[in-house]
N, C-alpha and C. Protein backbone atom coordinates (compact mmCIF):
# COMPACT_ATOMS: atom_id res chain seq x y z
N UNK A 1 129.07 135.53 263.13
CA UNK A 1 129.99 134.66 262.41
C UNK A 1 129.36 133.27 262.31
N UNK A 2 129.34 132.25 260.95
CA UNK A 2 129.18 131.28 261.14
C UNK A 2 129.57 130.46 261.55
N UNK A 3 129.13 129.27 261.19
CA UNK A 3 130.04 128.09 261.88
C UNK A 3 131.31 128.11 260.68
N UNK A 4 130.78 128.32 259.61
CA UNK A 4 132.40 127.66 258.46
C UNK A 4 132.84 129.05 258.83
N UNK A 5 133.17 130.00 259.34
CA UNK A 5 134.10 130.99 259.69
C UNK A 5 134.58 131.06 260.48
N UNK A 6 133.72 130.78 261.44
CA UNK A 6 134.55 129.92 263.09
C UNK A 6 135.48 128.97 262.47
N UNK A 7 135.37 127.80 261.40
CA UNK A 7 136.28 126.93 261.79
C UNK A 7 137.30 127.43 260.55
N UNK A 8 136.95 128.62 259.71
CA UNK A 8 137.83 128.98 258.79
C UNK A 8 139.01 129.44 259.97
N UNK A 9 138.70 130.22 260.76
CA UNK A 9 139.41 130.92 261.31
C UNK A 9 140.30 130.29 262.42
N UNK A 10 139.94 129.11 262.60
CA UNK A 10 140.30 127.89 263.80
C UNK A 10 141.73 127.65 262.63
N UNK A 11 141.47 127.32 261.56
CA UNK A 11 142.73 126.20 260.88
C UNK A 11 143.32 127.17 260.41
N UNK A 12 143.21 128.35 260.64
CA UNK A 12 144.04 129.21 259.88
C UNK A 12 145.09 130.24 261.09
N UNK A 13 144.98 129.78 262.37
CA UNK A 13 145.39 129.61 264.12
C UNK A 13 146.05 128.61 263.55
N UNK A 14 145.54 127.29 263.92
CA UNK A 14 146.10 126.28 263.75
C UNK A 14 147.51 126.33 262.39
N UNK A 15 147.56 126.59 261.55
CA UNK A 15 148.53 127.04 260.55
C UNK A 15 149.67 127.96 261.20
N UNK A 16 149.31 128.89 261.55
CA UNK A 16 149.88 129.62 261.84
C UNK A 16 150.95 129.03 263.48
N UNK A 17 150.24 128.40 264.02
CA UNK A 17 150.59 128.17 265.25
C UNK A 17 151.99 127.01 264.88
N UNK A 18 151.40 125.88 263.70
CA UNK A 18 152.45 125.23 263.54
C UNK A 18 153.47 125.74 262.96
N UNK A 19 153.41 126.16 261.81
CA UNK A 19 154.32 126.72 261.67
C UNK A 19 155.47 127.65 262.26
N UNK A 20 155.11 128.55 263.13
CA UNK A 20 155.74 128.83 264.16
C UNK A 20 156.40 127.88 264.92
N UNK A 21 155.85 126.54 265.41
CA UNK A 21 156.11 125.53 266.03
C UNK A 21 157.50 125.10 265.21
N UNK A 22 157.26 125.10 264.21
CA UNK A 22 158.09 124.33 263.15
C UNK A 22 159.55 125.15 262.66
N UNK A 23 159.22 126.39 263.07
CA UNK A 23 160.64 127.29 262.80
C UNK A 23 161.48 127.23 264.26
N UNK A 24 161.02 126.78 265.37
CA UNK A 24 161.60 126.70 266.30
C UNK A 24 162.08 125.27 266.93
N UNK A 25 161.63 124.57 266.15
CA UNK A 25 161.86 122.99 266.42
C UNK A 25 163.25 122.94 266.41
N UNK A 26 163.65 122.28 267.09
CA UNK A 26 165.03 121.79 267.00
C UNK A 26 165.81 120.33 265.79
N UNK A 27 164.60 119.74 266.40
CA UNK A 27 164.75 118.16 265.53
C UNK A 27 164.26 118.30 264.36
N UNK A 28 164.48 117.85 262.88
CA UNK A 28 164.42 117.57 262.21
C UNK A 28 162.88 116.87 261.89
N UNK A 29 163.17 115.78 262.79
CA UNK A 29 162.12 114.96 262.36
C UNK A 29 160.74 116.18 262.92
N UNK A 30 160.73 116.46 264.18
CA UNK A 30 159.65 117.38 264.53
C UNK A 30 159.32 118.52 263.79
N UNK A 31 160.22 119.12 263.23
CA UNK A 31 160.48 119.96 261.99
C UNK A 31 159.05 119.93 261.22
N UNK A 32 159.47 118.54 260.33
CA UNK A 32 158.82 118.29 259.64
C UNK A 32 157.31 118.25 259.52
N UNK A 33 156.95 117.72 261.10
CA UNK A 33 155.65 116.75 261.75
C UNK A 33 155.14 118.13 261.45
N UNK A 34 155.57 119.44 261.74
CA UNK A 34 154.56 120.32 262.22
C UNK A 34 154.55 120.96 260.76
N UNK A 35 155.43 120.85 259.82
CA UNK A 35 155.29 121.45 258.66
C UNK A 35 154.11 120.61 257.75
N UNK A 36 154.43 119.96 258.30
CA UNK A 36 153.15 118.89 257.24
C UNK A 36 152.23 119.39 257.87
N UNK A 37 151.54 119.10 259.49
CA UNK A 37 150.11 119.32 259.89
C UNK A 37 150.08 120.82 259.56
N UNK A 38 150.81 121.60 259.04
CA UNK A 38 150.44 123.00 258.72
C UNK A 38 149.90 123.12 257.21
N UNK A 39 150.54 122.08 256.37
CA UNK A 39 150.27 122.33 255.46
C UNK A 39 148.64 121.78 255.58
N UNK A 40 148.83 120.73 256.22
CA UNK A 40 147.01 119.98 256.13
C UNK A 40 146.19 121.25 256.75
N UNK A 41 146.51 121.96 257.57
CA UNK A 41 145.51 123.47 257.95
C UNK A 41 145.11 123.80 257.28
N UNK A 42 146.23 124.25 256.01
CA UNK A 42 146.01 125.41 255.39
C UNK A 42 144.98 124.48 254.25
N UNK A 43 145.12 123.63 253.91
CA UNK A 43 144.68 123.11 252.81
C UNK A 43 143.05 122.40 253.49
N UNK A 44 142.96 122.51 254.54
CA UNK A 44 141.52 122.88 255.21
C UNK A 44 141.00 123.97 255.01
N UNK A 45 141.46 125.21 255.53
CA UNK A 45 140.90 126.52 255.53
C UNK A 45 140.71 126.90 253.78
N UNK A 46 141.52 126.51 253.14
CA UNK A 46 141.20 126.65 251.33
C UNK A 46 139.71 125.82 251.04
N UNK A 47 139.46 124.79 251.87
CA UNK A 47 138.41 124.25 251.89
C UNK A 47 136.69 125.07 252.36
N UNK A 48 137.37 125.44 253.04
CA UNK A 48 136.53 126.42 253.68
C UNK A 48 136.35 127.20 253.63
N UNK A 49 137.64 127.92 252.95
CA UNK A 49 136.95 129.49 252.24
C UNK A 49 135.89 129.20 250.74
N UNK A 50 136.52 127.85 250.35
CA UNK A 50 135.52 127.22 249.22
C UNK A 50 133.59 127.25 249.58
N UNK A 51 133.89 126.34 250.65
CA UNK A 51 132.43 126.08 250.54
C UNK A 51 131.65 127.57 251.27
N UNK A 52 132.50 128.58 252.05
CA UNK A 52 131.63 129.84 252.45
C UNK A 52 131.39 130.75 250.97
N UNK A 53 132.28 130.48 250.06
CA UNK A 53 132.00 131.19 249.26
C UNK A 53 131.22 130.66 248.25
N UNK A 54 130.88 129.46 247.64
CA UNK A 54 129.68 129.09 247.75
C UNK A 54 128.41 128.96 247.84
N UNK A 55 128.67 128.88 249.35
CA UNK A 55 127.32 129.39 250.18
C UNK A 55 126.90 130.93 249.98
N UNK A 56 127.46 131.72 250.19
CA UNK A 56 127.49 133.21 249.92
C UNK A 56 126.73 133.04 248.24
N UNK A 57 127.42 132.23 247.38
CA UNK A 57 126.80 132.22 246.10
C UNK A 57 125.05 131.94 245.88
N UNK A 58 124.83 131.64 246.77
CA UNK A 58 123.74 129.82 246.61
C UNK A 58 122.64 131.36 246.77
């Protein structure tokens, strides 16, 4: 595995983890905190499936 698959696979944990986090939150405001840093995961790992595929191209 590479490194951009290692960390594909890190933010896409990380996604998953918040979100989970985020259906069990109680507060509102925390709610939110973890829905956002989930969305920033996911919109990492889209990053990263970008540049492996890419690379795979090159």
């Amino acid at each position: 595995m590479t490194d951009l698959e290692d960390r594909l696979e890190r933010f896409e944990t990380l996604t998953a983890e918040c979100e989970l986090i985020a259906k069990l939150a109680t507060e509102s405001a925390k709610r939110e905190l973890y829905l956002r840093l989930a969305e920033s995961y996911r919109e990492l790992a889209a990053d990263m499936k970008q540049a492996i595929a890419t690379r795979h191209a090159a």
